[in-house]
PDB file of N, CA and C in Angstrom:
ATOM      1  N   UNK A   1    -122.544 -92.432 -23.726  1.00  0.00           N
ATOM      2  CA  UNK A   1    -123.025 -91.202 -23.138  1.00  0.00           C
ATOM      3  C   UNK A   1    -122.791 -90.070 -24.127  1.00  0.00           C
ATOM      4  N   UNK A   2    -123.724 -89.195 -24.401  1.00  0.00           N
ATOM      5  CA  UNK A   2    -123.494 -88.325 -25.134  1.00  0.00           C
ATOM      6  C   UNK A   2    -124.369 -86.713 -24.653  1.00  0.00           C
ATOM      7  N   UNK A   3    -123.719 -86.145 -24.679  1.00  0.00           N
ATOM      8  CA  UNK A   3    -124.231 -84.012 -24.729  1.00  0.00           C
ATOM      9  C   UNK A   3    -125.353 -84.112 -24.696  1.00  0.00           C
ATOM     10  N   UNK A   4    -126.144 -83.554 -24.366  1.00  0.00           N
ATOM     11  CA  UNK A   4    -127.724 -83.274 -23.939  1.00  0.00           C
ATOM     12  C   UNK A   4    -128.451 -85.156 -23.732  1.00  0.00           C
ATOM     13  N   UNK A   5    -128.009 -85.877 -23.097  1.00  0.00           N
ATOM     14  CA  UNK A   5    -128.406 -87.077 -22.856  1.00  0.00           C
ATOM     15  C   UNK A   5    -128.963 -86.726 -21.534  1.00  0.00           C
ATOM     16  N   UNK A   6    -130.398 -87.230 -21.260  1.00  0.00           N
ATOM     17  CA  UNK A   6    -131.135 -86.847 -20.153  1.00  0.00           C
ATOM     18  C   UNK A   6    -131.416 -88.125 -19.186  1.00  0.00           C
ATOM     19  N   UNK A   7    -131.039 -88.143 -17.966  1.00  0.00           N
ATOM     20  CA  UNK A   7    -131.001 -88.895 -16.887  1.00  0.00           C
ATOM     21  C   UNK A   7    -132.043 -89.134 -15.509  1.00  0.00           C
ATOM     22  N   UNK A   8    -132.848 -89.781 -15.772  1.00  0.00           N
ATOM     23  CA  UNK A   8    -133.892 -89.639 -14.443  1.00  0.00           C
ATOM     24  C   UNK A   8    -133.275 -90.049 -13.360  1.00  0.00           C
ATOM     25  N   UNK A   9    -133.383 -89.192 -12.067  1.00  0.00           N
ATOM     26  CA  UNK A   9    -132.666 -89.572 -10.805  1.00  0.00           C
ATOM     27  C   UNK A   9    -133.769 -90.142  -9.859  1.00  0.00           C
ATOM     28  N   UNK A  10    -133.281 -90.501  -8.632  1.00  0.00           N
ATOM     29  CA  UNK A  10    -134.180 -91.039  -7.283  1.00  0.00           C
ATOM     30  C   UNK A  10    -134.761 -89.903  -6.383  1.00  0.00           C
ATOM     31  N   UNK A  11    -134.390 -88.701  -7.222  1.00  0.00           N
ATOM     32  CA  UNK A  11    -134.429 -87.257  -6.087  1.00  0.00           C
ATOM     33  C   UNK A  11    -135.902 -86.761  -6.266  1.00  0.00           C
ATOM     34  N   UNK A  12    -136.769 -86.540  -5.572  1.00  0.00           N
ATOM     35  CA  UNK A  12    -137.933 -86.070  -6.226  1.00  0.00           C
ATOM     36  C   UNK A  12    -137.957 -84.491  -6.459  1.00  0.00           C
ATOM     37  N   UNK A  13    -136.904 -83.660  -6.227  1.00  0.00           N
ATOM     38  CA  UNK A  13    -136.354 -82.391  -5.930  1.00  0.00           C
ATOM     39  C   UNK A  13    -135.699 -82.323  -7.102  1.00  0.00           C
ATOM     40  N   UNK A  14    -135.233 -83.170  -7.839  1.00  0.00           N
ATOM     41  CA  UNK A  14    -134.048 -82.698  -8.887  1.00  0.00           C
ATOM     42  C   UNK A  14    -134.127 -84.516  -9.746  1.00  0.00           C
ATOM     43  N   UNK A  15    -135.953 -84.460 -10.337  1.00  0.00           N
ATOM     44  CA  UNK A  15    -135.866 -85.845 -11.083  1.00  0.00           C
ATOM     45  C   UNK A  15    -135.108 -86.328 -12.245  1.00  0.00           C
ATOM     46  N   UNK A  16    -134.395 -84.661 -12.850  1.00  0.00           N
ATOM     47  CA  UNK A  16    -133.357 -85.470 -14.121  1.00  0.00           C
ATOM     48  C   UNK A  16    -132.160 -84.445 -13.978  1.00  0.00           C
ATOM     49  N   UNK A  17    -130.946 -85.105 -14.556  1.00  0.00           N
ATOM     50  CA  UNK A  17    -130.468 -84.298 -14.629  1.00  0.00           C
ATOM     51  C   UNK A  17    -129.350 -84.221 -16.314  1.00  0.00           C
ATOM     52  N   UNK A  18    -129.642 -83.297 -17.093  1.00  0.00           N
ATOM     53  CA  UNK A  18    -128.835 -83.125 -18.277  1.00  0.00           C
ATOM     54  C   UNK A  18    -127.703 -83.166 -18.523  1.00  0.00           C
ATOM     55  N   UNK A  19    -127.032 -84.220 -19.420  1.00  0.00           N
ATOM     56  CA  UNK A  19    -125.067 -83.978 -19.477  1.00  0.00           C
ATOM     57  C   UNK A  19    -124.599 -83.103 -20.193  1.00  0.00           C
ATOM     58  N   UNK A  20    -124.412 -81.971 -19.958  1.00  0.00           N
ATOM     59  CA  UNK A  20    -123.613 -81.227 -21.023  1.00  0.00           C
ATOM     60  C   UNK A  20    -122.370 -81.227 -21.141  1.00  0.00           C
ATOM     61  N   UNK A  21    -121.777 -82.190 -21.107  1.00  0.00           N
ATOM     62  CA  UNK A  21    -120.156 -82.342 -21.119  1.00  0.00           C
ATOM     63  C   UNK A  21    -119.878 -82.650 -22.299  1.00  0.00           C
ATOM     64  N   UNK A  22    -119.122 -82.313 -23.410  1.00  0.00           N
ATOM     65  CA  UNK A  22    -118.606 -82.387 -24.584  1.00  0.00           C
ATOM     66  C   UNK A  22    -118.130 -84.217 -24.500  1.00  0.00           C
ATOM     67  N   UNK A  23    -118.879 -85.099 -25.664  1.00  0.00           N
ATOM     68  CA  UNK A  23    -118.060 -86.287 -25.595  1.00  0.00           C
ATOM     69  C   UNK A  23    -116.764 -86.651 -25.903  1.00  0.00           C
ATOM     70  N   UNK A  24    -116.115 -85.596 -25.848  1.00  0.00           N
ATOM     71  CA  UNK A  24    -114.774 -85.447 -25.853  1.00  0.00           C
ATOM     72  C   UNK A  24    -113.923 -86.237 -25.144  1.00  0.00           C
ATOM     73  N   UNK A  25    -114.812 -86.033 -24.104  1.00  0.00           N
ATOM     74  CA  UNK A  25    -113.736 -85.959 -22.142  1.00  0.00           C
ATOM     75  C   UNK A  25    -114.751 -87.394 -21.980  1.00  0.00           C
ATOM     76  N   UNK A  26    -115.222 -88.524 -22.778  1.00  0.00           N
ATOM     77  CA  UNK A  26    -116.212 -89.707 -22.543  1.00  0.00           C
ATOM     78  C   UNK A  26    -114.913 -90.798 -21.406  1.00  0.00           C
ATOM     79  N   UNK A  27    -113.822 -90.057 -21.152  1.00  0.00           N
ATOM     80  CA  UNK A  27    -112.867 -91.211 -20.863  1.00  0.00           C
ATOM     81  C   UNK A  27    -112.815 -90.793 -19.218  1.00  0.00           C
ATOM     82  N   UNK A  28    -113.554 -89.595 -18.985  1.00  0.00           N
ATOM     83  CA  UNK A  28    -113.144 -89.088 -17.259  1.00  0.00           C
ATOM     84  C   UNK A  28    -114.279 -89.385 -16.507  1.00  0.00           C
ATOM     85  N   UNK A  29    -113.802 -89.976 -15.486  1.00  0.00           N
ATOM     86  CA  UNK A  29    -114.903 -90.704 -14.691  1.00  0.00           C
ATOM     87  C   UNK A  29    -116.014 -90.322 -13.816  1.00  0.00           C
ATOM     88  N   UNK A  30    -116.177 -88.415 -14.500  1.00  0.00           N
ATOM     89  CA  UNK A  30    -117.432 -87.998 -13.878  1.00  0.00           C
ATOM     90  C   UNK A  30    -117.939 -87.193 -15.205  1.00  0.00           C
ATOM     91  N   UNK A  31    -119.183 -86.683 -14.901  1.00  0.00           N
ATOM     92  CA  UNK A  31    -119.858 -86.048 -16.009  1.00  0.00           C
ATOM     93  C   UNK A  31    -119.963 -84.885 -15.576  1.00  0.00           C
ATOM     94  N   UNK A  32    -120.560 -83.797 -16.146  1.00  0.00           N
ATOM     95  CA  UNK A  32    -121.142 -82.316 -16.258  1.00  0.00           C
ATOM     96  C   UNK A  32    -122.282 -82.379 -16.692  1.00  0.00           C
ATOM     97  N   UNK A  33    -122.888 -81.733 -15.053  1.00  0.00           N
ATOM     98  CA  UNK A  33    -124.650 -82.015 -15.644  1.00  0.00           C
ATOM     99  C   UNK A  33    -125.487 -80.816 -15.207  1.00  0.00           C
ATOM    100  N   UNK A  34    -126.680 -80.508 -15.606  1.00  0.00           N
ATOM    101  CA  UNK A  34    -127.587 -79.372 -15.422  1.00  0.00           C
ATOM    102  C   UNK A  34    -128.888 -80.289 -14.441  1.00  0.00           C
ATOM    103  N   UNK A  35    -128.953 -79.904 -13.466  1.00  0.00           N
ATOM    104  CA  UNK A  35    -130.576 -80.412 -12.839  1.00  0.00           C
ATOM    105  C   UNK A  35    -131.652 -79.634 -13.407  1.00  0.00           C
ATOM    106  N   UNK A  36    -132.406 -80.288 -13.583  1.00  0.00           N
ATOM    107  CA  UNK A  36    -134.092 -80.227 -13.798  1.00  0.00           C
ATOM    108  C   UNK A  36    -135.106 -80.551 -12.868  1.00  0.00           C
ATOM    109  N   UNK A  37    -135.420 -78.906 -12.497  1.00  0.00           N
ATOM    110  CA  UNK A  37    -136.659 -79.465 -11.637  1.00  0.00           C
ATOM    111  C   UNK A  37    -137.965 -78.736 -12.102  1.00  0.00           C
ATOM    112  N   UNK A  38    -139.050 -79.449 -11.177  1.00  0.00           N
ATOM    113  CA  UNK A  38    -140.655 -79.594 -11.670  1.00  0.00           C
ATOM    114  C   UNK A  38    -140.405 -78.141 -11.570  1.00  0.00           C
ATOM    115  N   UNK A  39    -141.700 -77.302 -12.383  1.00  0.00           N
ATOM    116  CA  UNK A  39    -141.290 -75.987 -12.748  1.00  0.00           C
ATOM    117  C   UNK A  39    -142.249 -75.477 -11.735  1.00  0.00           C
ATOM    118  N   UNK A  40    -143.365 -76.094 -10.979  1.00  0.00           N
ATOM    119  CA  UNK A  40    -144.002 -75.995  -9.922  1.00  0.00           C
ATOM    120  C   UNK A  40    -142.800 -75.893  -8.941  1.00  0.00           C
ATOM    121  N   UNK A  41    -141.699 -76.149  -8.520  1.00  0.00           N
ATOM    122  CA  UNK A  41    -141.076 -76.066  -7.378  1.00  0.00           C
ATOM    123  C   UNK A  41    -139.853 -75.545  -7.808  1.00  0.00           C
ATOM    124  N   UNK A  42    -139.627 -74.554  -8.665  1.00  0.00           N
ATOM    125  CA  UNK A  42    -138.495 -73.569  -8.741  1.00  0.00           C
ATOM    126  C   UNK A  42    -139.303 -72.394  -7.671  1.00  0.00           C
ATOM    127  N   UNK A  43    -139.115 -72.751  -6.668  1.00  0.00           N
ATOM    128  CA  UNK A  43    -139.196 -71.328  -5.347  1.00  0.00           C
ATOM    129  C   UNK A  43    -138.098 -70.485  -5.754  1.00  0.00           C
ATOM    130  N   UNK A  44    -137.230 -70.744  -6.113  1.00  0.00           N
ATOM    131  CA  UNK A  44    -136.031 -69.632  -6.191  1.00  0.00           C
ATOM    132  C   UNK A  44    -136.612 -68.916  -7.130  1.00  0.00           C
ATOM    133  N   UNK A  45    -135.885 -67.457  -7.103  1.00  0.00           N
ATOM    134  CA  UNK A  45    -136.337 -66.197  -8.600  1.00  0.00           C
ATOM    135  C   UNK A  45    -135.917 -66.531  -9.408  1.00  0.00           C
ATOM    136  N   UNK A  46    -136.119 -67.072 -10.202  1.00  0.00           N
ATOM    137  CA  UNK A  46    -135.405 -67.299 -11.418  1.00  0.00           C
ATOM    138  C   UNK A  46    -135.107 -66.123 -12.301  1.00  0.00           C
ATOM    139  N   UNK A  47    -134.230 -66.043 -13.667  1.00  0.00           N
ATOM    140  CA  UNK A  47    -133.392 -65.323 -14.531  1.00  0.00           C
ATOM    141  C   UNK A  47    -133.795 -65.878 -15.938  1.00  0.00           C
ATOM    142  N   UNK A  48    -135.302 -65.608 -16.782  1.00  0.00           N
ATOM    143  CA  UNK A  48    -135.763 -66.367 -17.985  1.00  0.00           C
ATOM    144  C   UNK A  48    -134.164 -67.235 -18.821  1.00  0.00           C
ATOM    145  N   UNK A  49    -133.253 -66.422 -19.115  1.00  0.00           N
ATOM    146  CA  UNK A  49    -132.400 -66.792 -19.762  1.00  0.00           C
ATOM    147  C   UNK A  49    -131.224 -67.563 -18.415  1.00  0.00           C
ATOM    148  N   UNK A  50    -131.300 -67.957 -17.875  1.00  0.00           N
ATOM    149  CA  UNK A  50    -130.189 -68.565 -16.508  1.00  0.00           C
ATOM    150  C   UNK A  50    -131.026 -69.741 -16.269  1.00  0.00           C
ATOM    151  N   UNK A  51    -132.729 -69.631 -16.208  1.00  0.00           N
ATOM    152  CA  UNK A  51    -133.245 -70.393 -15.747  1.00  0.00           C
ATOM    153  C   UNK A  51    -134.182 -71.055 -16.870  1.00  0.00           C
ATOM    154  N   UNK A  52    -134.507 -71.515 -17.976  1.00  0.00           N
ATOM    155  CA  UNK A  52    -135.132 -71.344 -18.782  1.00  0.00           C
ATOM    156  C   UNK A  52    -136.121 -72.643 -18.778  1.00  0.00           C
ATOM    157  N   UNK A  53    -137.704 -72.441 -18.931  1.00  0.00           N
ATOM    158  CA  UNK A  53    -138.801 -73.750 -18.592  1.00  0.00           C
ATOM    159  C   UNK A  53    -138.293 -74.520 -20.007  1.00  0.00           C
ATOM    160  N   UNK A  54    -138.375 -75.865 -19.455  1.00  0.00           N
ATOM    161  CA  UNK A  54    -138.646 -76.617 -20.964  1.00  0.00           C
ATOM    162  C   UNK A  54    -138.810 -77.696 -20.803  1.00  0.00           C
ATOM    163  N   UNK A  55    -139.889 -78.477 -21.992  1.00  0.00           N
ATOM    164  CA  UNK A  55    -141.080 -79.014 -21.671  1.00  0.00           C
ATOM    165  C   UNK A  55    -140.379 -80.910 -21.820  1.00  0.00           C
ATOM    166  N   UNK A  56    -140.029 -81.697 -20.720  1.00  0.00           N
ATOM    167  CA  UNK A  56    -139.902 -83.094 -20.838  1.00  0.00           C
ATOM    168  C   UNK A  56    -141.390 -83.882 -20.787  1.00  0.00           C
ATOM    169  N   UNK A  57    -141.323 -85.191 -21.243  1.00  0.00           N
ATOM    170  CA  UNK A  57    -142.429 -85.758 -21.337  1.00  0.00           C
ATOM    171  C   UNK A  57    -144.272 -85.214 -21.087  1.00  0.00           C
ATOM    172  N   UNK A  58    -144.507 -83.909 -21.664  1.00  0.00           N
ATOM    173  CA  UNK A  58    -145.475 -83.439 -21.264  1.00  0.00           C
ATOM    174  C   UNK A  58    -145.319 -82.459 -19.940  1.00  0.00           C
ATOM    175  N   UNK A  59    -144.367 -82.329 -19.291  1.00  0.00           N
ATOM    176  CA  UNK A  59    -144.382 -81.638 -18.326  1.00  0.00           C
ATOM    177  C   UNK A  59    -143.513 -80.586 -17.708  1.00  0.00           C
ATOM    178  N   UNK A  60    -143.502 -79.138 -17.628  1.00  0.00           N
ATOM    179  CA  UNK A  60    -142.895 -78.067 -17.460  1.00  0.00           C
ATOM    180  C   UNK A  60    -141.728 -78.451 -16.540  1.00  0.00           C
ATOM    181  N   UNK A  61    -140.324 -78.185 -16.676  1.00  0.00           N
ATOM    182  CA  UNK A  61    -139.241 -77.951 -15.540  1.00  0.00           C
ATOM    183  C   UNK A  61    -138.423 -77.118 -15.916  1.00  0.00           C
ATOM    184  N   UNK A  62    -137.805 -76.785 -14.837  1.00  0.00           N
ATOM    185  CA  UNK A  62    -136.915 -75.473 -14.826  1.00  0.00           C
ATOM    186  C   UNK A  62    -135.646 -75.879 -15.033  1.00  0.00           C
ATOM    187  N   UNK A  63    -134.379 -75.364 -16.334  1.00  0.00           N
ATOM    188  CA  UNK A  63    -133.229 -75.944 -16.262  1.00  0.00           C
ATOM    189  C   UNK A  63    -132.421 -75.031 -15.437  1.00  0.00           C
ATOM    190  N   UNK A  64    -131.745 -75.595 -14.165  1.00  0.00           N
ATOM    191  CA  UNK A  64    -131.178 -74.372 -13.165  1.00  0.00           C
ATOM    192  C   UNK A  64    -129.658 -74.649 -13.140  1.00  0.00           C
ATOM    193  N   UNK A  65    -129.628 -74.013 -14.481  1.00  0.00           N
ATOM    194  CA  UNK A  65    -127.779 -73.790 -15.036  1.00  0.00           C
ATOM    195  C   UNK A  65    -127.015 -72.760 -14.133  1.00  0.00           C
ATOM    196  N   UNK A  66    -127.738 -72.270 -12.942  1.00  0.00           N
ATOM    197  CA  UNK A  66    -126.838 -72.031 -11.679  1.00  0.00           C
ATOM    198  C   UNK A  66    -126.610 -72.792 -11.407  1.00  0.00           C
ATOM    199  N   UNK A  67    -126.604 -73.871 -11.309  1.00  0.00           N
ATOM    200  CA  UNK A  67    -126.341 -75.239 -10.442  1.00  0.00           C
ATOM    201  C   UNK A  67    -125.529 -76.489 -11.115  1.00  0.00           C
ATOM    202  N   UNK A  68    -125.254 -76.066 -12.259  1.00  0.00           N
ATOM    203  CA  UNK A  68    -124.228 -76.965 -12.700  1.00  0.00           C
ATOM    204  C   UNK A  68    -123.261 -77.880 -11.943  1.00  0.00           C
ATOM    205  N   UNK A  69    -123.197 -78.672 -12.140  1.00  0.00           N
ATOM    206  CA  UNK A  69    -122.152 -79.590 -11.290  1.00  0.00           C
ATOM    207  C   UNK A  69    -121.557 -80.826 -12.109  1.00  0.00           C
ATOM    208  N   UNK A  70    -120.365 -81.359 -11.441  1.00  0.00           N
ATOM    209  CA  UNK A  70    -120.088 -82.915 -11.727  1.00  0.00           C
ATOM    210  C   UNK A  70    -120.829 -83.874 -11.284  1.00  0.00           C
ATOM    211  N   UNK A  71    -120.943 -84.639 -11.713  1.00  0.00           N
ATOM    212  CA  UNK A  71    -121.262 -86.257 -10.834  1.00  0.00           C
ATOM    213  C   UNK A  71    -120.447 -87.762 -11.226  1.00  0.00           C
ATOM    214  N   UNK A  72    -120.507 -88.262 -10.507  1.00  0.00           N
ATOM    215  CA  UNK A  72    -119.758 -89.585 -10.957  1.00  0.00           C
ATOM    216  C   UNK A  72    -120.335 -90.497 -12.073  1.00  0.00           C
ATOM    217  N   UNK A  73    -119.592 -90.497 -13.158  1.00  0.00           N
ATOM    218  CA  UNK A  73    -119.989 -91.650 -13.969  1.00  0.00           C
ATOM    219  C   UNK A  73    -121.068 -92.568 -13.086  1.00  0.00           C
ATOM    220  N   UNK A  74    -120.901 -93.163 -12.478  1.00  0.00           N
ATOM    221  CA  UNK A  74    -121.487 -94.803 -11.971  1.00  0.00           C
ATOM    222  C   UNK A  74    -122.626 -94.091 -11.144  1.00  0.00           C
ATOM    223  N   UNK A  75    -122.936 -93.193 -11.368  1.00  0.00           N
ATOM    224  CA  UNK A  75    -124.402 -92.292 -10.684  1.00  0.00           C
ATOM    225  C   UNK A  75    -125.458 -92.340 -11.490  1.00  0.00           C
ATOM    226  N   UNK A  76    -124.812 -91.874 -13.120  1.00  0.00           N
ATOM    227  CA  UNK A  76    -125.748 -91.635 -13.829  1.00  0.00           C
ATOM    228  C   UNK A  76    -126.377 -92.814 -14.612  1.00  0.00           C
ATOM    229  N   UNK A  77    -127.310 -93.649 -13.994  1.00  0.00           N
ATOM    230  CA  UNK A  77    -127.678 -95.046 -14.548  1.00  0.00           C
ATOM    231  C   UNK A  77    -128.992 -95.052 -14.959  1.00  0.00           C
ATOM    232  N   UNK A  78    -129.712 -94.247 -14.988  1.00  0.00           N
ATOM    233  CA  UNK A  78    -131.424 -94.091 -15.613  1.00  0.00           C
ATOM    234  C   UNK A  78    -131.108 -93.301 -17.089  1.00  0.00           C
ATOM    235  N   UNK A  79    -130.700 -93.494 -18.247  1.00  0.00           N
ATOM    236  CA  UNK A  79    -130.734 -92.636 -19.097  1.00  0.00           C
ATOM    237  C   UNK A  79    -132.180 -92.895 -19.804  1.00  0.00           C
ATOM    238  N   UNK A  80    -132.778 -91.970 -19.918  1.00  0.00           N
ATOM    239  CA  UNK A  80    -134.035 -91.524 -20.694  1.00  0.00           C
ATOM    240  C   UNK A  80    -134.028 -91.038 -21.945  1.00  0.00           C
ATOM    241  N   UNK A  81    -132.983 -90.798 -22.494  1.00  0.00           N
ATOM    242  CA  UNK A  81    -133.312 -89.918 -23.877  1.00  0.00           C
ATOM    243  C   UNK A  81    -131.855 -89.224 -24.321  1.00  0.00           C
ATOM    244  N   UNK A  82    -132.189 -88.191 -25.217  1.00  0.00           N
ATOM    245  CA  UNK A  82    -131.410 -87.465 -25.651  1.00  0.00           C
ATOM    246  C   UNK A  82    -132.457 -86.306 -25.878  1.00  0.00           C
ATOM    247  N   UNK A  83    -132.185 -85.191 -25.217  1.00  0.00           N
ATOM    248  CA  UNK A  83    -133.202 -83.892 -25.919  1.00  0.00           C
ATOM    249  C   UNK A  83    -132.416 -82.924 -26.633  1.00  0.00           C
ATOM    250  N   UNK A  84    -131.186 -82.609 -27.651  1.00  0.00           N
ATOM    251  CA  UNK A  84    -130.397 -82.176 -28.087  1.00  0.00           C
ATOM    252  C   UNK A  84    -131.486 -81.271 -29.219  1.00  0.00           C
ATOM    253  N   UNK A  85    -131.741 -82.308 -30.015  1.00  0.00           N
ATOM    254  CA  UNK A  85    -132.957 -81.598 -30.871  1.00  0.00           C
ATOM    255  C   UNK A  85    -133.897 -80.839 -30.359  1.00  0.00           C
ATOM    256  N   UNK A  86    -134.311 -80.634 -29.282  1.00  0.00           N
ATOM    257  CA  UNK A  86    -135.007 -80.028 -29.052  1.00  0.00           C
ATOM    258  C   UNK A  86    -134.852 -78.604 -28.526  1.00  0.00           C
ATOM    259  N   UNK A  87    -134.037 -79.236 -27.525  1.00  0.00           N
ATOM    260  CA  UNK A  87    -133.193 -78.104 -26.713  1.00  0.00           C
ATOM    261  C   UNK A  87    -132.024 -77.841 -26.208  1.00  0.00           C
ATOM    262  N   UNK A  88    -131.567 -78.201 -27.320  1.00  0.00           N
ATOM    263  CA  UNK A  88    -129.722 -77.782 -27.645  1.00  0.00           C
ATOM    264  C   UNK A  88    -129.979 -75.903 -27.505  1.00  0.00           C
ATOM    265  N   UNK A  89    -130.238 -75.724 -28.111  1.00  0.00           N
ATOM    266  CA  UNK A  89    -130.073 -73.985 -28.132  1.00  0.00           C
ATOM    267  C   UNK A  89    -130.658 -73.431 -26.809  1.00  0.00           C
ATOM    268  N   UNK A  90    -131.746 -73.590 -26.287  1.00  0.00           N
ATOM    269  CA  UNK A  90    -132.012 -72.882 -24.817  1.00  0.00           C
ATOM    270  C   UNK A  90    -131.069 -73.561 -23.786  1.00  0.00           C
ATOM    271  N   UNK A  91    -130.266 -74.686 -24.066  1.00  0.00           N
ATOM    272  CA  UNK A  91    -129.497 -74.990 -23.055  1.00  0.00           C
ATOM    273  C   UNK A  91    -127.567 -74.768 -23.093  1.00  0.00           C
ATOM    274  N   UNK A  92    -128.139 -74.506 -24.624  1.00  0.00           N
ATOM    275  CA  UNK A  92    -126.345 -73.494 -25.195  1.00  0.00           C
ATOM    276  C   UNK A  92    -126.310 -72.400 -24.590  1.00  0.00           C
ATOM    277  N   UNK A  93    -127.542 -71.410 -24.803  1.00  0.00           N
ATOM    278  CA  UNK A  93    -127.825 -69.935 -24.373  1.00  0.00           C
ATOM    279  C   UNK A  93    -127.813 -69.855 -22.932  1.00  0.00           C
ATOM    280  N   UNK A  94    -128.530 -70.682 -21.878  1.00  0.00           N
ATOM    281  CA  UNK A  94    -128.360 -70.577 -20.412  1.00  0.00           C
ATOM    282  C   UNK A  94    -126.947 -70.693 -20.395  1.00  0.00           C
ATOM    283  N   UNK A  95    -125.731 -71.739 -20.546  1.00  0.00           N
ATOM    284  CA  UNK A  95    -124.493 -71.873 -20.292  1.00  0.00           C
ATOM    285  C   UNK A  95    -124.073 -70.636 -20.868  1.00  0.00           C
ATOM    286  N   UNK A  96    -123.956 -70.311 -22.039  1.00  0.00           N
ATOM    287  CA  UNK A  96    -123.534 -68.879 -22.557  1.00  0.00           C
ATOM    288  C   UNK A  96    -123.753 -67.564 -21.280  1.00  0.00           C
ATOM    289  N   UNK A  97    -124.678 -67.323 -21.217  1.00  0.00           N
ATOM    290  CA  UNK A  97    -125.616 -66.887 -20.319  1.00  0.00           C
ATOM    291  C   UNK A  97    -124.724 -66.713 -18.700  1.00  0.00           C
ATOM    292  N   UNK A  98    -124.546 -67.961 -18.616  1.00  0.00           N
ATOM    293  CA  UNK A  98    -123.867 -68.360 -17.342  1.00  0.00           C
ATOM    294  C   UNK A  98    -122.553 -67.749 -17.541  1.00  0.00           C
ATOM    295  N   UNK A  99    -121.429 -68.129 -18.009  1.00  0.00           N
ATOM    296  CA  UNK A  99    -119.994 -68.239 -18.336  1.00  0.00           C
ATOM    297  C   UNK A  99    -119.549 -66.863 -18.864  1.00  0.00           C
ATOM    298  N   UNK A 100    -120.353 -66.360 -19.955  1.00  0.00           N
ATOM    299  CA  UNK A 100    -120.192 -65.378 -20.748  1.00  0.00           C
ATOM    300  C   UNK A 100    -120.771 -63.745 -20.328  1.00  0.00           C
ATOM    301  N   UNK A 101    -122.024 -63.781 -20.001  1.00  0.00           N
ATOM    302  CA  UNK A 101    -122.884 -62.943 -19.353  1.00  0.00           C
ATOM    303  C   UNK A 101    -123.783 -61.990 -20.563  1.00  0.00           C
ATOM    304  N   UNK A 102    -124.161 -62.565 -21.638  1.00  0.00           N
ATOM    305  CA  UNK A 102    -124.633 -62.930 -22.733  1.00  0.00           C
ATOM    306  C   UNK A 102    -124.688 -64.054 -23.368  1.00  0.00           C
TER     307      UNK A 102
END
């Protein structure tokens, strides 16, 4: 498991969700993750920099780094990818964003 490793879930509300947990902590038996949803169904107001679109397999979602959470290791079993290269920095800047308030 590694930092920006992207996870497809069973939720049709929240189909992936991003690990941003430093592989540091690879030994604790839950992760730190960001949900992603279809960017068609962010109803909430979003915050460009809190909420920021970005583009998986062809298709717009919203990363809603209000919503950060844990989950259990033995949850996260669909891994899809790694998007680090891509979007390491809009997903540094939302947490920044979040934590920091810049």
């Amino acid at each position: 498991m590694a930092r920006f490793d992207l996870y497809q879930t069973r939720s049709a509300r929240i189909p992936f969700l991003v690990e941003v947990q430093s592989g540091l902590f690879d030994e604790l038996s839950s992760r730190v993750v960001i949900p992603l949803i279809p960017a068609t169904r962010a109803d909430t107001p979003t915050v460009p920099r809190l909420h920021p679109m970005i583009v998986i397999e062809d298709a717009r979602y919203c990363l809603v780094t209000s919503e950060i959470t844990t989950v259990p290791l033995k949850s996260l079993q669909t891994r899809i990818g790694n998007i680090e290269a891509e979007h390491r920095d809009t997903i540094t800047a939302a947490m920044d964003f979040l934590f920091r308030g810049y």
